[in-house]
N, C-alpha and C. Protein backbone atom coordinates (compact mmCIF):
# COMPACT_ATOMS: atom_id res chain seq x y z
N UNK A 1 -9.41 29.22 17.47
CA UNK A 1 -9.15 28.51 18.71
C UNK A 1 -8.88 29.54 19.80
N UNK A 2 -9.67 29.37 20.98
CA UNK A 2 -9.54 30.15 22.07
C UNK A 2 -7.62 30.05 22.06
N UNK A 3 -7.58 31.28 22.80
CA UNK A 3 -6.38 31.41 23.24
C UNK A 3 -5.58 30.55 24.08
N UNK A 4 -6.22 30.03 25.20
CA UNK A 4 -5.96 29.55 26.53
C UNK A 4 -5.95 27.96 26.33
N UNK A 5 -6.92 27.47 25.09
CA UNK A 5 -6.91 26.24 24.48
C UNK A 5 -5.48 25.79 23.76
N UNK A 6 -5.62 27.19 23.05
CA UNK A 6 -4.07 26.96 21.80
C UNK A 6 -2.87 26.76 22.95
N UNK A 7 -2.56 27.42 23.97
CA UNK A 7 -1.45 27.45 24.72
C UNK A 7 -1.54 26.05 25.42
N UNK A 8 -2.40 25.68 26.18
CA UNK A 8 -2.39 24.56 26.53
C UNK A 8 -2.09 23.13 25.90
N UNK A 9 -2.63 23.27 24.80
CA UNK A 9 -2.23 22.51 23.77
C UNK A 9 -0.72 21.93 22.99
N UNK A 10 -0.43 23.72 23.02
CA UNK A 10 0.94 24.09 22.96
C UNK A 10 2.01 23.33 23.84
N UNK A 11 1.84 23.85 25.15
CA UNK A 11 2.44 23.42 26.29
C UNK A 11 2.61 21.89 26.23
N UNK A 12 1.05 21.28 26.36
CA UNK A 12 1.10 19.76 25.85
C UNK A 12 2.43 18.71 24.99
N UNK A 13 2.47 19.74 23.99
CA UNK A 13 2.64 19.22 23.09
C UNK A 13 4.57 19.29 23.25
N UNK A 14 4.50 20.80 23.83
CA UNK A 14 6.21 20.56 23.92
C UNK A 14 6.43 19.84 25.55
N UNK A 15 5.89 19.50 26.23
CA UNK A 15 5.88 18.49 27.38
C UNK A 15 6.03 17.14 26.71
N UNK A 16 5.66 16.48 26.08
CA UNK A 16 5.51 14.97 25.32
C UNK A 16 6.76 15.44 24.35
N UNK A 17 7.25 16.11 23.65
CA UNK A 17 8.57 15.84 22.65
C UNK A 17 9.60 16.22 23.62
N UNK A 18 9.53 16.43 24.53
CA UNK A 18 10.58 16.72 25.53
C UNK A 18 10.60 15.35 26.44
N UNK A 19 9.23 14.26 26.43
CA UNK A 19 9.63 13.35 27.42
C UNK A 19 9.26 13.51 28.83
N UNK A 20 8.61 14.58 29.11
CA UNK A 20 7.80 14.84 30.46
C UNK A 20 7.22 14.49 30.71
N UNK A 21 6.77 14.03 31.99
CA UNK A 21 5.52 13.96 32.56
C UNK A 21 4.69 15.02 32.70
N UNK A 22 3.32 15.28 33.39
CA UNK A 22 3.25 16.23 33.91
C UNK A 22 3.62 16.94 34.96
N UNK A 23 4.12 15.38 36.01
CA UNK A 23 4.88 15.44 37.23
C UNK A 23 5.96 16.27 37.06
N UNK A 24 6.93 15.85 36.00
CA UNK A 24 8.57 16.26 36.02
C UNK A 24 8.45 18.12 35.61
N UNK A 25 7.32 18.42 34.35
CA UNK A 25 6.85 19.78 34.11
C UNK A 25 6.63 20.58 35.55
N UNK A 26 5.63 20.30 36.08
CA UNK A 26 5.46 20.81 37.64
C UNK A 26 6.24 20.61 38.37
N UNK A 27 6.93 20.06 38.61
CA UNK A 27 8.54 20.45 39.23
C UNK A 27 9.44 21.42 38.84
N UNK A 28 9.96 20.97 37.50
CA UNK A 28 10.24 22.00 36.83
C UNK A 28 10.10 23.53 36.79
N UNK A 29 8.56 23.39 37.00
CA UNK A 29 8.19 25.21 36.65
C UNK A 29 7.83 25.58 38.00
N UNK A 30 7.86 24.64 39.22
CA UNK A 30 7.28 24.94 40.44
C UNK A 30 5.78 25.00 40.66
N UNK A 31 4.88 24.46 40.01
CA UNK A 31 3.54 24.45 39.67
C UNK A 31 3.05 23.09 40.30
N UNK A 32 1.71 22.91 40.59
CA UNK A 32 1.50 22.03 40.57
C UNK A 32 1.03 21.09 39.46
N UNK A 33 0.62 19.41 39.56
CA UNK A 33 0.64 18.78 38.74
C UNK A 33 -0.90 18.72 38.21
N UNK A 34 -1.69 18.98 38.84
CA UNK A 34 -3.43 19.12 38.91
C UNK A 34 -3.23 20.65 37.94
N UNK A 35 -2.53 21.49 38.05
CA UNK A 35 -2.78 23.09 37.70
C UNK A 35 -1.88 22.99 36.22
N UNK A 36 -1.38 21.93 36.48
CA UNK A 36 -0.28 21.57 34.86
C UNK A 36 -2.08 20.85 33.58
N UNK A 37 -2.30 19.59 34.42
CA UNK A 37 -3.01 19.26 33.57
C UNK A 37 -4.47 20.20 33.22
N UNK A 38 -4.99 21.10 33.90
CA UNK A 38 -5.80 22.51 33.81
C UNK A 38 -5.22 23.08 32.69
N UNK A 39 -3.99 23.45 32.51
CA UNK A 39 -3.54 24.32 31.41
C UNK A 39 -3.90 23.75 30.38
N UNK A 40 -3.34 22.44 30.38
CA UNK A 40 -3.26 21.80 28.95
C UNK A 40 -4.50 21.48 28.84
N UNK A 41 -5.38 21.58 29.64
CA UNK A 41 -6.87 21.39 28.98
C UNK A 41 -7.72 22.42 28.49
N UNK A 42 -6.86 23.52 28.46
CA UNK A 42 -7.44 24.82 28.48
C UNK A 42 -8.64 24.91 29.52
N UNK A 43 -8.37 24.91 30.78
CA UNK A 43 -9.32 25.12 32.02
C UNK A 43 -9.53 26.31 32.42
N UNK A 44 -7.50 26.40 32.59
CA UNK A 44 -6.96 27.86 33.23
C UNK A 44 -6.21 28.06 32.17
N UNK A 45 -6.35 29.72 32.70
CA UNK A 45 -5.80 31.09 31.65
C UNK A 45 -4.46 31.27 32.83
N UNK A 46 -3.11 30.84 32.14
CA UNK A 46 -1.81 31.16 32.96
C UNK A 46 -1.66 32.72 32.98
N UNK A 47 -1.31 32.85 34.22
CA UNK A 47 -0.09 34.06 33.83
C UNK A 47 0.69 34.13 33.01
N UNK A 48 1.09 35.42 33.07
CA UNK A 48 2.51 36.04 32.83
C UNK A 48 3.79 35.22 33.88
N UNK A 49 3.67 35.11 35.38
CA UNK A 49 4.33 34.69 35.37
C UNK A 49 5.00 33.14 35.37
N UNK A 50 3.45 32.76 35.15
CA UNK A 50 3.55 31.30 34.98
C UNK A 50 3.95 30.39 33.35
N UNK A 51 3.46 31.73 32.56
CA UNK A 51 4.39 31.02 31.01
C UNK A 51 5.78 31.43 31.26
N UNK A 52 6.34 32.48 32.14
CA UNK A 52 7.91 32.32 32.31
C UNK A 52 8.29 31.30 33.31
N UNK A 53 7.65 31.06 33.60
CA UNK A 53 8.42 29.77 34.70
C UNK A 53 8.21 28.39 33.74
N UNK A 54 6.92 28.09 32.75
CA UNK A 54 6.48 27.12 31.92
C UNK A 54 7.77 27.30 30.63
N UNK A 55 8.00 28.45 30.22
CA UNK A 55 8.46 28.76 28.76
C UNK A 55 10.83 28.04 29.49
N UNK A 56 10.62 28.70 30.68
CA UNK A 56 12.02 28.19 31.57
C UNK A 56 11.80 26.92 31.50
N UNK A 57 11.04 26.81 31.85
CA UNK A 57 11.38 24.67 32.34
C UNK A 57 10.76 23.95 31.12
N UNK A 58 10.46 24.12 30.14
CA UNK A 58 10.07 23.65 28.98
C UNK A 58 11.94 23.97 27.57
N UNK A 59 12.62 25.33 28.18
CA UNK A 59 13.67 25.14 28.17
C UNK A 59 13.35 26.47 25.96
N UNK A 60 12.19 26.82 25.95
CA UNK A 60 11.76 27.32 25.10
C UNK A 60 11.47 28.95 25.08
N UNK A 61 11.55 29.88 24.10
CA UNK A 61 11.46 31.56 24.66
C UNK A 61 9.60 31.46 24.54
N UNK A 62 9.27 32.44 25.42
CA UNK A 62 7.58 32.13 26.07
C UNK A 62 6.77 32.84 24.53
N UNK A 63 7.62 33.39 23.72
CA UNK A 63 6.17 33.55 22.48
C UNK A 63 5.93 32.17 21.87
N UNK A 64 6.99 31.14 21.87
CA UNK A 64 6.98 29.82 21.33
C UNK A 64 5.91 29.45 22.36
N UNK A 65 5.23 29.79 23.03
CA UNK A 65 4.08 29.10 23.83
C UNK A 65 2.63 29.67 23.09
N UNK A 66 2.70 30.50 22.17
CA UNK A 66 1.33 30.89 21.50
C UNK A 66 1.67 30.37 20.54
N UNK A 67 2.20 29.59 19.83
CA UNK A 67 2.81 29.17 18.28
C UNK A 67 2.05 28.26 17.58
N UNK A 68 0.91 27.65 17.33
CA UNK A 68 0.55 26.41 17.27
C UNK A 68 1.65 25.33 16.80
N UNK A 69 1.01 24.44 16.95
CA UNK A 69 2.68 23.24 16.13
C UNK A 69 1.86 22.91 15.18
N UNK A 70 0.55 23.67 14.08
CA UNK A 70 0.48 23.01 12.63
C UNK A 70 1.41 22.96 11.53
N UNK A 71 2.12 23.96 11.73
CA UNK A 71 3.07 24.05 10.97
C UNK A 71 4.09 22.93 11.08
N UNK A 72 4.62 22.92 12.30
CA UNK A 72 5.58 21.71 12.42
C UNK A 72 4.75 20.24 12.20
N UNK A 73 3.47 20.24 12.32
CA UNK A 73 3.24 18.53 12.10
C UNK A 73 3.01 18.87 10.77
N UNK A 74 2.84 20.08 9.72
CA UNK A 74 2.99 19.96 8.17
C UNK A 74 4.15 19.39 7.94
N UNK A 75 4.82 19.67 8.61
CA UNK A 75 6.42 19.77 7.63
C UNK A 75 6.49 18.16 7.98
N UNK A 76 6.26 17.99 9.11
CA UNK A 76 6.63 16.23 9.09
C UNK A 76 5.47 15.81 8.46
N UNK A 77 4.31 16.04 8.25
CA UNK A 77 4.26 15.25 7.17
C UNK A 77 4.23 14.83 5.36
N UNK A 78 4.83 16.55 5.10
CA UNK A 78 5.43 16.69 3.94
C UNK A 78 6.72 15.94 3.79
N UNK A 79 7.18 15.82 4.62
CA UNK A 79 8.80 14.99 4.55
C UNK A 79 8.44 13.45 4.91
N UNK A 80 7.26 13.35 5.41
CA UNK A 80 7.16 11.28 5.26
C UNK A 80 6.64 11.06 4.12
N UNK A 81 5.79 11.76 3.07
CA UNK A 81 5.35 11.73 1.95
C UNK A 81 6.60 11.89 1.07
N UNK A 82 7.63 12.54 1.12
CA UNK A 82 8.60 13.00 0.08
C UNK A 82 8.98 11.79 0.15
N UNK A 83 9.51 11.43 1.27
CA UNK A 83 10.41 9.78 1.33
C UNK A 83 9.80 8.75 1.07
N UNK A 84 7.69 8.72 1.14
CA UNK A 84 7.29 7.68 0.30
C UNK A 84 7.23 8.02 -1.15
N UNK A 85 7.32 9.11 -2.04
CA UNK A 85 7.68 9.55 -3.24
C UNK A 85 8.89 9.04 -3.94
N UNK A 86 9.69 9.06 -2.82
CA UNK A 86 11.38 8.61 -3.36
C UNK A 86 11.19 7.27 -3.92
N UNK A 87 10.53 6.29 -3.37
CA UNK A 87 10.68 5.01 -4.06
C UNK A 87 9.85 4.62 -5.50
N UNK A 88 8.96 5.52 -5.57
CA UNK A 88 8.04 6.02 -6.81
C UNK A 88 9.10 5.57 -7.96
N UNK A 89 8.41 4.80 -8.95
CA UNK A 89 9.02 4.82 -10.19
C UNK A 89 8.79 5.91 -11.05
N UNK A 90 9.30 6.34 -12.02
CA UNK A 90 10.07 8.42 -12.54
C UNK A 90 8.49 7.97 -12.93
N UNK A 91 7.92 7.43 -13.82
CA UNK A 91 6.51 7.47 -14.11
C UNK A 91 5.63 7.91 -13.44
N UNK A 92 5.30 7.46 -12.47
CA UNK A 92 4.84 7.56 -11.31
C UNK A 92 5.25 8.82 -10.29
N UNK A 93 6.09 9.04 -10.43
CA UNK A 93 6.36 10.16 -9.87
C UNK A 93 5.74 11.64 -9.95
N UNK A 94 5.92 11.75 -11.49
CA UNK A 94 5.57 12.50 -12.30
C UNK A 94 3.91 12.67 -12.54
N UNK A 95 3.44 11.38 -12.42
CA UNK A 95 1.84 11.73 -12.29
C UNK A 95 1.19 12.12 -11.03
N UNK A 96 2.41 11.71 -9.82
CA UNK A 96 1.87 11.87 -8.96
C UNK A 96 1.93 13.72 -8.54
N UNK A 97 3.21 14.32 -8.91
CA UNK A 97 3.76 15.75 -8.63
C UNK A 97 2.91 16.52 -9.73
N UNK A 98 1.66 15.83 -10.65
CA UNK A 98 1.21 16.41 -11.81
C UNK A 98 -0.09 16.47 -11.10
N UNK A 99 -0.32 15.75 -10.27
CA UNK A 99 -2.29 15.73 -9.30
C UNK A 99 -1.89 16.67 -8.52
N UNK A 100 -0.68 16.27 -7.60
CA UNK A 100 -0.40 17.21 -6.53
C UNK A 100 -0.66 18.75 -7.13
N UNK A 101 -0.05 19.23 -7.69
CA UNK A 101 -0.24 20.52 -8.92
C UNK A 101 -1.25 20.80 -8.83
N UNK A 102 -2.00 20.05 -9.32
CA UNK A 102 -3.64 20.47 -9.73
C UNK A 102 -4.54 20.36 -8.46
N UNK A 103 -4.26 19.73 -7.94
CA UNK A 103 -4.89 19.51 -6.64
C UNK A 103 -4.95 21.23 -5.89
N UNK A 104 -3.46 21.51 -5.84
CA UNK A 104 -2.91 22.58 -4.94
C UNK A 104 -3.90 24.23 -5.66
N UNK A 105 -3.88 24.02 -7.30
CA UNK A 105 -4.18 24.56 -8.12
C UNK A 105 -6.02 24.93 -7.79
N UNK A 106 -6.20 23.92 -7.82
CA UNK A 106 -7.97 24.11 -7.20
C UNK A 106 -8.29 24.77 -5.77
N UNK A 107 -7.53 24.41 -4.82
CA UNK A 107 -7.67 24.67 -3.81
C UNK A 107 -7.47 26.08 -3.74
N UNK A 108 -6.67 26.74 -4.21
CA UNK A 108 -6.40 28.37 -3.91
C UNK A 108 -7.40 28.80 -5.23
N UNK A 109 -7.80 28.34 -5.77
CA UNK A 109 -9.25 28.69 -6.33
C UNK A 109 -10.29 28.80 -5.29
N UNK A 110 -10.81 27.74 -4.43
CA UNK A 110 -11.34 27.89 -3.49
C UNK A 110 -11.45 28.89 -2.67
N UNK A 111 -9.96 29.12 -2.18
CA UNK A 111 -10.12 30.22 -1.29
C UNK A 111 -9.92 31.49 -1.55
N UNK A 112 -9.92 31.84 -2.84
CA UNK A 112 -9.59 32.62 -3.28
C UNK A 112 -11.54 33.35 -3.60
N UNK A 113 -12.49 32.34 -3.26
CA UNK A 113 -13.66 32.78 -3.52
C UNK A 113 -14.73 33.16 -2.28
């Protein structure tokens, strides 16, 4: 993923779990609201000093602006799966943490080729 894509994206993404607009962001960072939605489309390539004014009013340190969030939407959705696991009867459980296994098991076969 282009660079300028991933950040925008980025940005996106911590704008919406924060509850922003793009309006309230461009206030925030002193930007405009046309040059907010450019970023997040990966249009425009920000500055330097515009991920410190973005990384300030997003309220985040500015390497957290190259970070992707796959990691964080893994983890949530390893933890909505655990909690549909929990109601699993032990039978069931067990066959299910026994595919998962093998599943995981094949796959780094894969890439391992």
């Amino acid at each position: 993923m282009r660079a300028t894509i991933l950040v925008g994206s980025v940005i996106r993404e911590l704008r919406k779990q924060r509850k922003l607009s793009q309006e309230q962001l461009a206030l925030r960072a002193d930007l405009t609201t046309s040059y907010i939605g450019m970023l997040e489309r990966g249009l425009k390539s920000p500055t330097v000093d515009t991920l410190e004014k973005l990384s300030s009013a997003l309220e985040v340190n500015i390497a957290e602006l190259f970070h992707s969030s796959e990691k964080s939407k893994n983890d949530s959705q390893l933890k909505k799966l655990s909690e549909r696991v929990e109601h699993f009867s032990d039978p069931t459980k067990s066959k299910f943490i026994e595919t998962v296994y093998t599943l995981a098991s094949l796959i780094k076969c894969e890439d391992e080729t």
